[in-house]
C-alpha atoms as a PDB file:
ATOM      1  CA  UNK A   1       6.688 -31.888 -28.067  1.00  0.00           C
ATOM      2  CA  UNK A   2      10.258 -30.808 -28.164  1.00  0.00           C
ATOM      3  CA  UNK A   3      11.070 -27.140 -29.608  1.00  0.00           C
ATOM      4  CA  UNK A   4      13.470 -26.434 -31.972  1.00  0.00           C
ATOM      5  CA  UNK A   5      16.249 -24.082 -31.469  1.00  0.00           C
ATOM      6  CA  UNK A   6      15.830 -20.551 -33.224  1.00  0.00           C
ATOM      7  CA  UNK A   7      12.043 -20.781 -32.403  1.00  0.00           C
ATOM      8  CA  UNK A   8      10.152 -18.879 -30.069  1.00  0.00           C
ATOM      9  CA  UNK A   9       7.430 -20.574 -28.454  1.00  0.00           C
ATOM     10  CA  UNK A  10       4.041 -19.220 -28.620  1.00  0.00           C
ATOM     11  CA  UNK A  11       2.967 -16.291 -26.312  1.00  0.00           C
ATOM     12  CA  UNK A  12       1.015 -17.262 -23.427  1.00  0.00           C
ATOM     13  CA  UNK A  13      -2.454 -16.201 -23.312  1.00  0.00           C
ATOM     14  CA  UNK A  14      -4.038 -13.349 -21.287  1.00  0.00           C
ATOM     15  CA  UNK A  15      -5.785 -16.316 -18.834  1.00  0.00           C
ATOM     16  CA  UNK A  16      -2.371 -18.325 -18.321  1.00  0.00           C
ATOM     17  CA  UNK A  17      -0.515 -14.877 -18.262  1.00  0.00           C
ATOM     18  CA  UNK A  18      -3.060 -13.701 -15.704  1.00  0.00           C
ATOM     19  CA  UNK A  19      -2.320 -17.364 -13.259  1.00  0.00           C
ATOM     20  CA  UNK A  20       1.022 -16.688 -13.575  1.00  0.00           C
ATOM     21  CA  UNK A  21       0.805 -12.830 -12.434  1.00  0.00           C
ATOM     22  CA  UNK A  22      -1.901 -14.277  -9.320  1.00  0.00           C
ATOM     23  CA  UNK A  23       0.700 -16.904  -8.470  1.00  0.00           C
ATOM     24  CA  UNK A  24       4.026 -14.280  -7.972  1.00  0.00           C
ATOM     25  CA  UNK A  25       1.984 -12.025  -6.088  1.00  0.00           C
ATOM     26  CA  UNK A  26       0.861 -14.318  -3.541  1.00  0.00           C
ATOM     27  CA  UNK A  27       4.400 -15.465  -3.268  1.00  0.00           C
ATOM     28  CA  UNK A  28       5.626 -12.094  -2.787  1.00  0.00           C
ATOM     29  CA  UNK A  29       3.021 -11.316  -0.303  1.00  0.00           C
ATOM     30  CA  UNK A  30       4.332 -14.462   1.766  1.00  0.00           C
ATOM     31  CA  UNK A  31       7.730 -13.192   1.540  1.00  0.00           C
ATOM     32  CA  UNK A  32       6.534  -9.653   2.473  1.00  0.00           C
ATOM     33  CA  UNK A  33       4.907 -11.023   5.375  1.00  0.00           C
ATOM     34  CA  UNK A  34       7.883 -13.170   6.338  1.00  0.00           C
ATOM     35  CA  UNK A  35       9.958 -10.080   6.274  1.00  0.00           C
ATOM     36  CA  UNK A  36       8.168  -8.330   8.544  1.00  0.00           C
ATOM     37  CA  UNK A  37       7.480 -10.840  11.209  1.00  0.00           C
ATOM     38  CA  UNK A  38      11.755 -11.242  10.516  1.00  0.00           C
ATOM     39  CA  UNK A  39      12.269  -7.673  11.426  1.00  0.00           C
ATOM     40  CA  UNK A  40       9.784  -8.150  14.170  1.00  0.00           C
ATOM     41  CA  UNK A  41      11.444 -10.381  15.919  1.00  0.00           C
ATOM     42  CA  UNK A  42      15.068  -9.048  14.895  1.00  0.00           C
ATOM     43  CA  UNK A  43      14.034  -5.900  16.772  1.00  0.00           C
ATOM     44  CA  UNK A  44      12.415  -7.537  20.071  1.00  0.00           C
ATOM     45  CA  UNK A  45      16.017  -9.910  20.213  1.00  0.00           C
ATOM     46  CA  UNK A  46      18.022  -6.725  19.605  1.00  0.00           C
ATOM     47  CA  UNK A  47      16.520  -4.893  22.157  1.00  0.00           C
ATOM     48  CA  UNK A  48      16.292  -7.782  24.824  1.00  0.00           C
ATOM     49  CA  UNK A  49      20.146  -7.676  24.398  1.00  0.00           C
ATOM     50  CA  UNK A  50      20.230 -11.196  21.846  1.00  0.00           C
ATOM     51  CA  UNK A  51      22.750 -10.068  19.308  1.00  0.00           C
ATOM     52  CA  UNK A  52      23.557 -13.398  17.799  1.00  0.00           C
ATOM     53  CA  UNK A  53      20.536 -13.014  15.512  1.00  0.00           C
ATOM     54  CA  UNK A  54      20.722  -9.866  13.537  1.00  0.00           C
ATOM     55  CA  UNK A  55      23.484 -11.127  11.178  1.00  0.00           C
ATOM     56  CA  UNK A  56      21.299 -14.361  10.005  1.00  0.00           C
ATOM     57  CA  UNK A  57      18.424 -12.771  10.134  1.00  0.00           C
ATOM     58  CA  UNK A  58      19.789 -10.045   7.437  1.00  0.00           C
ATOM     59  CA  UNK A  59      20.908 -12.508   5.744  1.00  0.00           C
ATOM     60  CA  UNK A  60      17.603 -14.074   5.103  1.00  0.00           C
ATOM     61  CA  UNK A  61      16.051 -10.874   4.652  1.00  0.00           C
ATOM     62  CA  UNK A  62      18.747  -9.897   1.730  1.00  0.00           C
ATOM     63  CA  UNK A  63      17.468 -13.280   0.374  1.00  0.00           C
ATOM     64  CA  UNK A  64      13.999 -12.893   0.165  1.00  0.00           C
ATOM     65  CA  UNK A  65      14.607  -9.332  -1.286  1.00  0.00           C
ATOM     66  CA  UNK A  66      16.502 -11.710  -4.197  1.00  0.00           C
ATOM     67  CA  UNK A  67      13.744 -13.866  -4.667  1.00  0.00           C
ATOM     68  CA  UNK A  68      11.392 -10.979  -4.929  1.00  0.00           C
ATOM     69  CA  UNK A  69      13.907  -9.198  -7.607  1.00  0.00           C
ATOM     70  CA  UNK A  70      13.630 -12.292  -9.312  1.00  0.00           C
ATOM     71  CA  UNK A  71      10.075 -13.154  -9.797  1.00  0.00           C
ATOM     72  CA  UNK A  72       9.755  -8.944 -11.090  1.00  0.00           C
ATOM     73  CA  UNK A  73      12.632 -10.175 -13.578  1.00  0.00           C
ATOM     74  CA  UNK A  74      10.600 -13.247 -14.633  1.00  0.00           C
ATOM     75  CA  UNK A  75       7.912 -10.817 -14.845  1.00  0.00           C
ATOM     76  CA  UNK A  76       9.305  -8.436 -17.167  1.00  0.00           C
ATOM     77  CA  UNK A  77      10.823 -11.008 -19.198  1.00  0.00           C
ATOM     78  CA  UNK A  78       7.334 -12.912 -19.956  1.00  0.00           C
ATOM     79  CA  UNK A  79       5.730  -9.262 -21.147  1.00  0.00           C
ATOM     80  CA  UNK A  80       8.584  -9.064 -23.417  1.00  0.00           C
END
């Protein structure tokens, strides 16, 4: 069924609201977890004197800290 423009759709429900909420948080605890095993191993190449992987690794880092900004965006905009 196609929606109409000037109509809002239909809150979700507490249940699919709830799936959605279980869902983000998992992803963010993968990214969380990613992050950390990043700076990890950021750290032990720093100090074994490998400086060609800092820069892409904060890259990626700033990256998932975007995706993670986003999903708490999405977030806030489905409460509202």
């Amino acid at each position: 069924m196609k929606q109409r423009r000037g109509r809002k759709s239909p809150p979700f429900s507490r249940e699919q609201r709830l799936a959605v909420v279980h869902g983000i948080l998992c992803f963010v605890l993968i990214l969380a977890v990613l992050q950390l095993w990043l700076l990890t191993a950021t750290m032990n190449a720093w100090l074994g004197g490998d400086y060609g992987v800092i820069w892409p690794a904060a890259i990626v880092s700033i990256l998932c800290f975007g995706l993670n900004l986003g999903l708490l965006r999405y977030l806030y905009r489905m409460e509202g």
